[in-house]
N, C-alpha and C. Protein backbone atom coordinates (compact mmCIF):
# COMPACT_ATOMS: atom_id res chain seq x y z
N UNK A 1 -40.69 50.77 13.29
CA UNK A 1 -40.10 49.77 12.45
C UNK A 1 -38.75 50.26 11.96
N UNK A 2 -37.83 49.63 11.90
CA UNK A 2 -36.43 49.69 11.65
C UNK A 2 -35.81 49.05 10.25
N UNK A 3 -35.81 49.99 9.46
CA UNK A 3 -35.24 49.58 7.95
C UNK A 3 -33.70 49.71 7.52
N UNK A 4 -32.74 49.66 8.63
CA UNK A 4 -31.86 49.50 8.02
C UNK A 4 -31.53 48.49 7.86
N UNK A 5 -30.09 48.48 6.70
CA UNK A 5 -30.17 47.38 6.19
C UNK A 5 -28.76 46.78 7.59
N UNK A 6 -29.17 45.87 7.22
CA UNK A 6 -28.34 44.76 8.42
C UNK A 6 -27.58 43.77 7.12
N UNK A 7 -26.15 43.87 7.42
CA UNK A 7 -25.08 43.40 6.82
C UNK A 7 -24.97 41.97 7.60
N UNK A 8 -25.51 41.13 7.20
CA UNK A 8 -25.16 39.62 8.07
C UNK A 8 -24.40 39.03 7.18
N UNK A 9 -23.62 37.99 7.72
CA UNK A 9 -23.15 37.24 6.59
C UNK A 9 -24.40 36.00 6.29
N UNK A 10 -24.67 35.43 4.67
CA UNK A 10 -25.52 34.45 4.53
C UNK A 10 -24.92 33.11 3.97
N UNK A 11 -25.90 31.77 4.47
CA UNK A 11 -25.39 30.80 4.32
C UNK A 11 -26.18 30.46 2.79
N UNK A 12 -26.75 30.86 2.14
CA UNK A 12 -27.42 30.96 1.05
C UNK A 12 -26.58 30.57 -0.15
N UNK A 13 -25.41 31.26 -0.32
CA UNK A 13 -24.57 30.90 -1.26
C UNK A 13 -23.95 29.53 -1.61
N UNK A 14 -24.22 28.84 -0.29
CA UNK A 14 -23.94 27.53 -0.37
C UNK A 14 -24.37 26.60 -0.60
N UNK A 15 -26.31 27.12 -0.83
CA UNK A 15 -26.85 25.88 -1.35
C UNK A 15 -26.58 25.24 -2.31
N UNK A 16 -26.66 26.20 -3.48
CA UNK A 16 -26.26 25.88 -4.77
C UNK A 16 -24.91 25.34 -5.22
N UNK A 17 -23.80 25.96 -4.37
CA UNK A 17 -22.49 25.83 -4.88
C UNK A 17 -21.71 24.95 -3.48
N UNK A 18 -21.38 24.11 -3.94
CA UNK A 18 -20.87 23.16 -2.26
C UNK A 18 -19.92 23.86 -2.20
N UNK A 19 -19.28 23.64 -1.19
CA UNK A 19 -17.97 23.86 -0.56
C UNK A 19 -17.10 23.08 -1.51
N UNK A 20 -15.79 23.54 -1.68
CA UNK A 20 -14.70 22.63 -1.96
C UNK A 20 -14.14 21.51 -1.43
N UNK A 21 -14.41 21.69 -0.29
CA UNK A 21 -14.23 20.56 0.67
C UNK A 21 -14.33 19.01 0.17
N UNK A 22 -13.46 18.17 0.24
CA UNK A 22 -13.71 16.55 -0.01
C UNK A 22 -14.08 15.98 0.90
N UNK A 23 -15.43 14.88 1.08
CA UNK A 23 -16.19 14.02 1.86
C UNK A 23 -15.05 13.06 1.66
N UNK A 24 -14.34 12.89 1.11
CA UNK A 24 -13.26 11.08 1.40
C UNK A 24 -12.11 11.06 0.51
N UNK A 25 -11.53 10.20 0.38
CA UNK A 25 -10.50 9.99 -0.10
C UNK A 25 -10.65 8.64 -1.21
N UNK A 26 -10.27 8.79 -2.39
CA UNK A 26 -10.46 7.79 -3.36
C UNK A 26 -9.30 7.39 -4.09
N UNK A 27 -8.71 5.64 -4.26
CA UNK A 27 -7.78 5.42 -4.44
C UNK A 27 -7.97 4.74 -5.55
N UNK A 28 -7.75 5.47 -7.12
CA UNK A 28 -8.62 5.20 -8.14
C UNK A 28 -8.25 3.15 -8.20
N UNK A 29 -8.67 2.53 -8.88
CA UNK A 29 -8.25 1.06 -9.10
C UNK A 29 -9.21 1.35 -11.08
N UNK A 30 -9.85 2.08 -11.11
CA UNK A 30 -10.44 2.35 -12.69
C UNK A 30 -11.45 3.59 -12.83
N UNK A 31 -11.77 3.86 -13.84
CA UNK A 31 -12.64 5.08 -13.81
C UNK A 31 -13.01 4.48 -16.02
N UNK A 32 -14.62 4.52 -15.74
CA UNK A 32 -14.79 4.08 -16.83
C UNK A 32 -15.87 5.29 -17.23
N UNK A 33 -15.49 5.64 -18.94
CA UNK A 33 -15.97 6.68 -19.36
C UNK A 33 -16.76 6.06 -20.72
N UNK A 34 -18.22 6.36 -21.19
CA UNK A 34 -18.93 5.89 -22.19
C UNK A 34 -18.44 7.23 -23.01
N UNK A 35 -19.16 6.86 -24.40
CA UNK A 35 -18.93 8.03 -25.95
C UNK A 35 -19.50 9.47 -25.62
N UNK A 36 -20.72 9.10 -24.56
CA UNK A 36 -21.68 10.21 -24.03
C UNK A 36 -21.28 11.40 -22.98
N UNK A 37 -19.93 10.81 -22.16
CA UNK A 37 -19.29 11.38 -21.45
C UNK A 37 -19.67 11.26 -20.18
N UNK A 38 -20.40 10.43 -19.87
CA UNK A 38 -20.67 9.90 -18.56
C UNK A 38 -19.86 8.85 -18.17
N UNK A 39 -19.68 8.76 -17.16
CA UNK A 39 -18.64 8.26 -16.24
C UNK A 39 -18.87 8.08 -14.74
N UNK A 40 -18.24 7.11 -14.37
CA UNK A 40 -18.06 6.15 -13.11
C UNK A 40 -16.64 6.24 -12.45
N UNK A 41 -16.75 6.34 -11.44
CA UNK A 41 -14.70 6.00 -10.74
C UNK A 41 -15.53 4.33 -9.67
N UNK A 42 -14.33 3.69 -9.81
CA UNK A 42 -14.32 2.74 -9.13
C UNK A 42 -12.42 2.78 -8.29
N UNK A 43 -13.18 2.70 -6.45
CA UNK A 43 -11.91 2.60 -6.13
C UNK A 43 -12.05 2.01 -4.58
N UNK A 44 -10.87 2.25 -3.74
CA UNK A 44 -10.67 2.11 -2.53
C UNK A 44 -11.26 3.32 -1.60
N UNK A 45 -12.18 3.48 -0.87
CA UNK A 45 -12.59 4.63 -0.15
C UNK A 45 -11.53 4.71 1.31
N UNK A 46 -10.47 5.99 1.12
CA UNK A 46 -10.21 6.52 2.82
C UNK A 46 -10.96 7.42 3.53
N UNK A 47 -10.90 7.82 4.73
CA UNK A 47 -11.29 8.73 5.41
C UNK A 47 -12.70 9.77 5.10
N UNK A 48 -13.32 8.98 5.11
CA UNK A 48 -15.01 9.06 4.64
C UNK A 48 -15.48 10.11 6.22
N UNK A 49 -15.55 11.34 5.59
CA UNK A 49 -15.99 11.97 6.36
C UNK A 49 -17.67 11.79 7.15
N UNK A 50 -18.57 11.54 6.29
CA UNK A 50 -19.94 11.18 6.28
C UNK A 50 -19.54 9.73 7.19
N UNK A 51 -18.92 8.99 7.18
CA UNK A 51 -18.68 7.89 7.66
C UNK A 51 -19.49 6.88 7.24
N UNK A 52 -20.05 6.70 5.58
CA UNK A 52 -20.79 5.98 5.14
C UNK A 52 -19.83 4.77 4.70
N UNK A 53 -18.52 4.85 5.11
CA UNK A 53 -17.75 3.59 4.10
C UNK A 53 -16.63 3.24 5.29
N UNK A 54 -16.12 2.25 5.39
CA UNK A 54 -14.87 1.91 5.65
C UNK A 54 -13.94 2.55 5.28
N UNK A 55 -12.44 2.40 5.49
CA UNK A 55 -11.40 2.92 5.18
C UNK A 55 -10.80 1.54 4.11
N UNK A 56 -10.48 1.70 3.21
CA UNK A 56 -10.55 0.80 2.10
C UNK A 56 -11.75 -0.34 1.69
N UNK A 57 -12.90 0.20 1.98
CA UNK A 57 -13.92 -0.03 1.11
C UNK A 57 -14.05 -0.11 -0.14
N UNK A 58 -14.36 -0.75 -0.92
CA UNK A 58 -14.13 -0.79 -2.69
C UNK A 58 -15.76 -0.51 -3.30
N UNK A 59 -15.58 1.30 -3.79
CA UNK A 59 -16.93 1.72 -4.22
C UNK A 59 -16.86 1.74 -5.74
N UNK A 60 -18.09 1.71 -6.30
CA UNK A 60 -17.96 2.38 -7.65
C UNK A 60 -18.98 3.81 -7.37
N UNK A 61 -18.58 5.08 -8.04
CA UNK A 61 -19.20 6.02 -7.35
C UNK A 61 -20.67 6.20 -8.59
N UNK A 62 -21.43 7.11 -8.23
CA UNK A 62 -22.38 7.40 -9.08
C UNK A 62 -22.00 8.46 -9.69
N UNK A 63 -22.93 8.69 -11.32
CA UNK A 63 -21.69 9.57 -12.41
C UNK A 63 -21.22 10.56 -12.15
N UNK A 64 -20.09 10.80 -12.46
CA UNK A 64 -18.67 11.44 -11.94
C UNK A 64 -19.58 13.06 -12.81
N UNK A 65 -19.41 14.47 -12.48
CA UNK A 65 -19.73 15.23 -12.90
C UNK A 65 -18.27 16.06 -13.46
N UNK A 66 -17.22 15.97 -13.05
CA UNK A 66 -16.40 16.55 -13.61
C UNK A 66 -14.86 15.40 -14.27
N UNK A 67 -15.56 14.48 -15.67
CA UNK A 67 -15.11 13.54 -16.03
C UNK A 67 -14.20 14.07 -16.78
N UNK A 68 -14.11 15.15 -17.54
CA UNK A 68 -13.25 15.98 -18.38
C UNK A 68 -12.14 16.20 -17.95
N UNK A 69 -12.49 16.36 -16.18
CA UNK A 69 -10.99 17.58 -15.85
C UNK A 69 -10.82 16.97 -14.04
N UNK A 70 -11.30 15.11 -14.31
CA UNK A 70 -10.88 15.19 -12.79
C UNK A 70 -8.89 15.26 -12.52
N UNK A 71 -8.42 14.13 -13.34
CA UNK A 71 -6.97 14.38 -13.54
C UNK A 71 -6.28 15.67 -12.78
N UNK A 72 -6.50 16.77 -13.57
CA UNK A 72 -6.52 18.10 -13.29
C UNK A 72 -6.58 18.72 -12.43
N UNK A 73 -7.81 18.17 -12.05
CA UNK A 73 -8.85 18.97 -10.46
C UNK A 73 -8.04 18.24 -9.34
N UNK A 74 -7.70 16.94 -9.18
CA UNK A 74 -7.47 16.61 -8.33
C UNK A 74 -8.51 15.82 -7.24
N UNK A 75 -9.34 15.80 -8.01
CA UNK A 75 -10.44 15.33 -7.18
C UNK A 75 -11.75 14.51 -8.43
N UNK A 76 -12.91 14.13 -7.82
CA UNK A 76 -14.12 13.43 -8.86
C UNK A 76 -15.10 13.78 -8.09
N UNK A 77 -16.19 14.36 -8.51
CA UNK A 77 -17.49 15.33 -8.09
C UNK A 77 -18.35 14.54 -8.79
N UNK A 78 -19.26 14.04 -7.74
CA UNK A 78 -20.53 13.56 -8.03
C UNK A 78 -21.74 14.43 -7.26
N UNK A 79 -22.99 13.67 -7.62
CA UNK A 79 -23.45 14.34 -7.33
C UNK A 79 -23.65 15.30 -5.35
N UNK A 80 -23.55 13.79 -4.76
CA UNK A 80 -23.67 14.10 -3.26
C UNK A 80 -22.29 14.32 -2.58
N UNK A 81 -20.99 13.86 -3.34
CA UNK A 81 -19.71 13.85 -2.84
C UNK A 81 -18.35 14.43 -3.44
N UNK A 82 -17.54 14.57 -3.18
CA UNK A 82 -16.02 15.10 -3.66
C UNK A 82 -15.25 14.28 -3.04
N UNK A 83 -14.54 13.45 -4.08
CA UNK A 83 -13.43 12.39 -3.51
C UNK A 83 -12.14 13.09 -4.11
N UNK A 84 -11.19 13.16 -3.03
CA UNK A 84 -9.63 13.87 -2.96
C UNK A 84 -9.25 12.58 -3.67
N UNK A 85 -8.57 12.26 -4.90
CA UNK A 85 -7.92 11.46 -5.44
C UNK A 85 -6.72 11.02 -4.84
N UNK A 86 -6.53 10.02 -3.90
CA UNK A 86 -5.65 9.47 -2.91
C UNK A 86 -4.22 8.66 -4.44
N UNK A 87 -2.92 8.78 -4.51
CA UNK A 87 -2.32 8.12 -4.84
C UNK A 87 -2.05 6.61 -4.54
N UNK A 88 -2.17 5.43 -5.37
CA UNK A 88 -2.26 4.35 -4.56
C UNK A 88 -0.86 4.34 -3.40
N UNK A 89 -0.82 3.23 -3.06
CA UNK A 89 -0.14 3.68 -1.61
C UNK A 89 0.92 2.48 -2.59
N UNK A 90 2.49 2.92 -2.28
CA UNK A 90 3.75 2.29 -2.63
C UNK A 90 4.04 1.03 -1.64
N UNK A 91 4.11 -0.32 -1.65
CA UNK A 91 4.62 -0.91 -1.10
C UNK A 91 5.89 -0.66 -0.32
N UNK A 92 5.92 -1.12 0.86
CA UNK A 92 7.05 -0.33 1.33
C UNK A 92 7.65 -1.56 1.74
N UNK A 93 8.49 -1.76 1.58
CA UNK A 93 9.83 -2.72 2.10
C UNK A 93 10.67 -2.54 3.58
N UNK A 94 10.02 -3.10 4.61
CA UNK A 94 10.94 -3.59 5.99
C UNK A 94 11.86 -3.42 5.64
N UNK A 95 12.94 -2.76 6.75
CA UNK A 95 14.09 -3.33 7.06
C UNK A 95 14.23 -4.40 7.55
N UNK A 96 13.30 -5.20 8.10
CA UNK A 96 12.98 -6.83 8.89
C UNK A 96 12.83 -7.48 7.46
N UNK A 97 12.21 -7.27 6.36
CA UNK A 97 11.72 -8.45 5.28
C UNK A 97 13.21 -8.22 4.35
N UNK A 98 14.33 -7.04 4.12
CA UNK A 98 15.45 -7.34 3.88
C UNK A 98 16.34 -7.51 4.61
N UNK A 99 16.50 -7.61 5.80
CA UNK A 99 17.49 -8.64 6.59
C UNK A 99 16.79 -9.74 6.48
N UNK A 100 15.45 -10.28 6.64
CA UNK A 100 15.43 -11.77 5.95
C UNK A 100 15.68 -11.82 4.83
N UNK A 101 15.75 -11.79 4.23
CA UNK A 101 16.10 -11.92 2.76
C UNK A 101 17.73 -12.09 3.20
N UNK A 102 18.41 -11.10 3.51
CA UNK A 102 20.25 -11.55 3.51
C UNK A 102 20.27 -12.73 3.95
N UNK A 103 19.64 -12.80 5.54
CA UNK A 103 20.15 -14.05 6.03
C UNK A 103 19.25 -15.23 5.24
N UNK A 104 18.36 -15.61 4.46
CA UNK A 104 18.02 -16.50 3.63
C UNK A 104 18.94 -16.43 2.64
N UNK A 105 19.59 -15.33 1.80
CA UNK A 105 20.56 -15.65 0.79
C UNK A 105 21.86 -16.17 1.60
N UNK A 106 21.92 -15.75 2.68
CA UNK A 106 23.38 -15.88 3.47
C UNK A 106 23.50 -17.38 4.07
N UNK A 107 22.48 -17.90 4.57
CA UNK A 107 22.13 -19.53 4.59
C UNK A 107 22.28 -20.34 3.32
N UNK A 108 21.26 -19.80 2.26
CA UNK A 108 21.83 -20.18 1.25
C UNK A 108 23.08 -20.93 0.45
N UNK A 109 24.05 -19.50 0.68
CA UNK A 109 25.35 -19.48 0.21
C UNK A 109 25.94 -21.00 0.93
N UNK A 110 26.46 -20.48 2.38
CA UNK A 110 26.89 -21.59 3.41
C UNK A 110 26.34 -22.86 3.15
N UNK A 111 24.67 -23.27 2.66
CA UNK A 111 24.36 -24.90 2.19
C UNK A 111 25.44 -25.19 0.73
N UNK A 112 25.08 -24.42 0.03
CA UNK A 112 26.08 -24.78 -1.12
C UNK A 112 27.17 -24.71 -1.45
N UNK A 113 28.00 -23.87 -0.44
CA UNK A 113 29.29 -24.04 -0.04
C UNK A 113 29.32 -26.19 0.80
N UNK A 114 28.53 -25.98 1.73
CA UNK A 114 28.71 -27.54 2.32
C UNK A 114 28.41 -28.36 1.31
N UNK A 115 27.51 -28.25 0.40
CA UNK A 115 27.37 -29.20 -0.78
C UNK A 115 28.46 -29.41 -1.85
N UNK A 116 29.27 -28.47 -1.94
CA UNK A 116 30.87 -28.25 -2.95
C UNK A 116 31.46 -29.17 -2.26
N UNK A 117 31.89 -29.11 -1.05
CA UNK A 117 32.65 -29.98 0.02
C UNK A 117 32.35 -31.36 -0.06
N UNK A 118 31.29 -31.37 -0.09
CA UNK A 118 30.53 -32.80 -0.21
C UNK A 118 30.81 -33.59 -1.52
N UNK A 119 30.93 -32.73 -2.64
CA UNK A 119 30.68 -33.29 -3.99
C UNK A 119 32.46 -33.51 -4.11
N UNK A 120 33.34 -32.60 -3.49
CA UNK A 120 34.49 -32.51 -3.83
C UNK A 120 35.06 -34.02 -3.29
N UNK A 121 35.02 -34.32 -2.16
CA UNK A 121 34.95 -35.42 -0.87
C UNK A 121 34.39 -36.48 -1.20
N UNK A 122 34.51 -37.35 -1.70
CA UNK A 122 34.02 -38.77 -1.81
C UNK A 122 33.35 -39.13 -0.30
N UNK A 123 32.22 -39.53 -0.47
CA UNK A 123 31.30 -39.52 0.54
C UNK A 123 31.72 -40.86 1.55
N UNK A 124 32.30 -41.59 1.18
CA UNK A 124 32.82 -43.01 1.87
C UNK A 124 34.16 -42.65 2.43
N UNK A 125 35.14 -41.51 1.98
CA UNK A 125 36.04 -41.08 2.73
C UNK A 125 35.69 -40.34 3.69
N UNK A 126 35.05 -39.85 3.75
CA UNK A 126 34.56 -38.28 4.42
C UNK A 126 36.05 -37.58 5.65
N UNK A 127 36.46 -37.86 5.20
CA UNK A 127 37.48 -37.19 6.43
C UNK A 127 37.35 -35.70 6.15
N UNK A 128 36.24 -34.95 6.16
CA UNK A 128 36.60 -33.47 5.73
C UNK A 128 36.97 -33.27 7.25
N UNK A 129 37.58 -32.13 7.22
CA UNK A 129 38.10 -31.66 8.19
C UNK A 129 37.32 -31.15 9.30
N UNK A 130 37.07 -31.74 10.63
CA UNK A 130 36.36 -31.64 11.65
C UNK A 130 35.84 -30.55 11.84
N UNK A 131 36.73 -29.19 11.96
CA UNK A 131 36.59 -27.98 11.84
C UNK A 131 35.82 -26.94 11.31
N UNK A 132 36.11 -27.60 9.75
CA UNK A 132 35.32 -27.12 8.93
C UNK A 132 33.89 -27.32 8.64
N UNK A 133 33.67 -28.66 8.93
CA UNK A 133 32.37 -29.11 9.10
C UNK A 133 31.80 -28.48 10.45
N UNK A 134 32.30 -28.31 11.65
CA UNK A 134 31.86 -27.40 12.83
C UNK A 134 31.64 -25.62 12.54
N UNK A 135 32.30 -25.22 11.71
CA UNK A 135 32.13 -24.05 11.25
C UNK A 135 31.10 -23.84 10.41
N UNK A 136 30.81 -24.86 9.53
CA UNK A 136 29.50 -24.34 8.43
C UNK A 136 28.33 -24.79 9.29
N UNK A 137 28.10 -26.23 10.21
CA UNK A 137 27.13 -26.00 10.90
C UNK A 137 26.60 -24.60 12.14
N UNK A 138 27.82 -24.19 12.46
CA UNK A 138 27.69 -23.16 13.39
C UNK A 138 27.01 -22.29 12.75
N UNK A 139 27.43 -21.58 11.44
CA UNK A 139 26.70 -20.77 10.67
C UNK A 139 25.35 -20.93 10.25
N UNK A 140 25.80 -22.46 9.76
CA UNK A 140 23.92 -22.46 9.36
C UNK A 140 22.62 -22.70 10.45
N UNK A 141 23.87 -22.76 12.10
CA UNK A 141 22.71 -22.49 13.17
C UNK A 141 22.05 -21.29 13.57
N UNK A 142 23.58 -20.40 13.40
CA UNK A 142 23.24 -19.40 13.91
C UNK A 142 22.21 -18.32 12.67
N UNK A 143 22.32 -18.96 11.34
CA UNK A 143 21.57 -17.72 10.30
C UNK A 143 20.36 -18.48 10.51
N UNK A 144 19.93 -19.87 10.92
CA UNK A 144 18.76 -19.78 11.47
C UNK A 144 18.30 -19.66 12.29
N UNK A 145 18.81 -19.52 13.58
CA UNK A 145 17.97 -18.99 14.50
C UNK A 145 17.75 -17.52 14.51
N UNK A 146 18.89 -16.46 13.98
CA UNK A 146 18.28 -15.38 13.21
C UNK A 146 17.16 -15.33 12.39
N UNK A 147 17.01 -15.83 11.58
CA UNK A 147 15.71 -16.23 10.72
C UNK A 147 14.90 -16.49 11.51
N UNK A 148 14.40 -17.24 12.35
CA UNK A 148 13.16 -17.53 13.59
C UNK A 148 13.28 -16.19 14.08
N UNK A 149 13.70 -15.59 14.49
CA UNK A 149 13.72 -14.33 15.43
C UNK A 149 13.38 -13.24 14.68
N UNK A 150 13.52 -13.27 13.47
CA UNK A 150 13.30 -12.06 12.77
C UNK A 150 11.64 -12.51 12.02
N UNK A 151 11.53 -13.77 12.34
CA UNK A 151 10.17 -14.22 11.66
C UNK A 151 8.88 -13.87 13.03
N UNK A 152 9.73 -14.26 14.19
CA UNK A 152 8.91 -14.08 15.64
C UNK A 152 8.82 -12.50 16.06
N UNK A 153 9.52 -12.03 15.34
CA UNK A 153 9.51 -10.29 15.56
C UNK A 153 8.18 -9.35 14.46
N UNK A 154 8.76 -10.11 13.60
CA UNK A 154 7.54 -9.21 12.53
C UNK A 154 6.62 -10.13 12.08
């Protein structure tokens, strides 16, 4: 029989104490705390490792164990999970939804420029100048068919 001791590494330490590791990603929307200090997070679930949720799934979790110091931690520990506190996500603004926007203000402009003309012009004379009237329609063809194209693109 052989008594030395044998240096293994053990997985033992881990029953008790989880890993640090986060099962998902949580994008708070509220986190409600009673007088007792128990507490709930309610949010958007990402990247659910367990793969028990969608990727923006809307959970409320079961009570939060580290309600004191999730802020802090960076994370909310319940009992079966660790959610990485995801920042909500910033709307982000196209360069396609502000070039529509110019060419809608830029159409804009050009109608109420033709409407000045109009109001200036006694409508029973109309002699505005051929030209000019060919020029603001040209514009207001061409900023809309930009507008269709930038609507058929994105």
């Amino acid at each position: 029989m052989n008594n030395e001791f044998n240096e293994e590494s053990s997985f033992a330490a881990y029953l008790n104490n989880r890993s640090p590791r986060h099962t998902a990603e949580i994008e708070l929307t509220d986190f409600a705390q009673s007088t007792d200090g128990k507490a709930v997070a309610f949010g958007k679930i990402f990247n659910d490792s367990k793969k028990r949720f969608n990727n923006g799934d809307e959970i409320i979790t079961s009570l939060v164990l580290n309600a004191e110091t999730y802020k802090t931690d960076g994370y909310i520990k319940t009992q079966n999970s660790i959610y990485k506190i995801k920042e909500p996500r910033q709307i982000e603004t196209k360069e396609s939804d502000i070039n529509k926007r110019t060419i809608v203000i830029n159409l804009m402009r050009v109608l109420k420029e033709t409407c000045n003309l109009v109001k200036e012009h006694n409508i029973n004379e109309i002699p505005i100048e051929v030209d000019i009237l060919v020029k603001i329609f040209t514009e207001i063809e061409t900023l809309t068919s930009k507008l269709a194209e930038y609507e058929n693109n994105n």
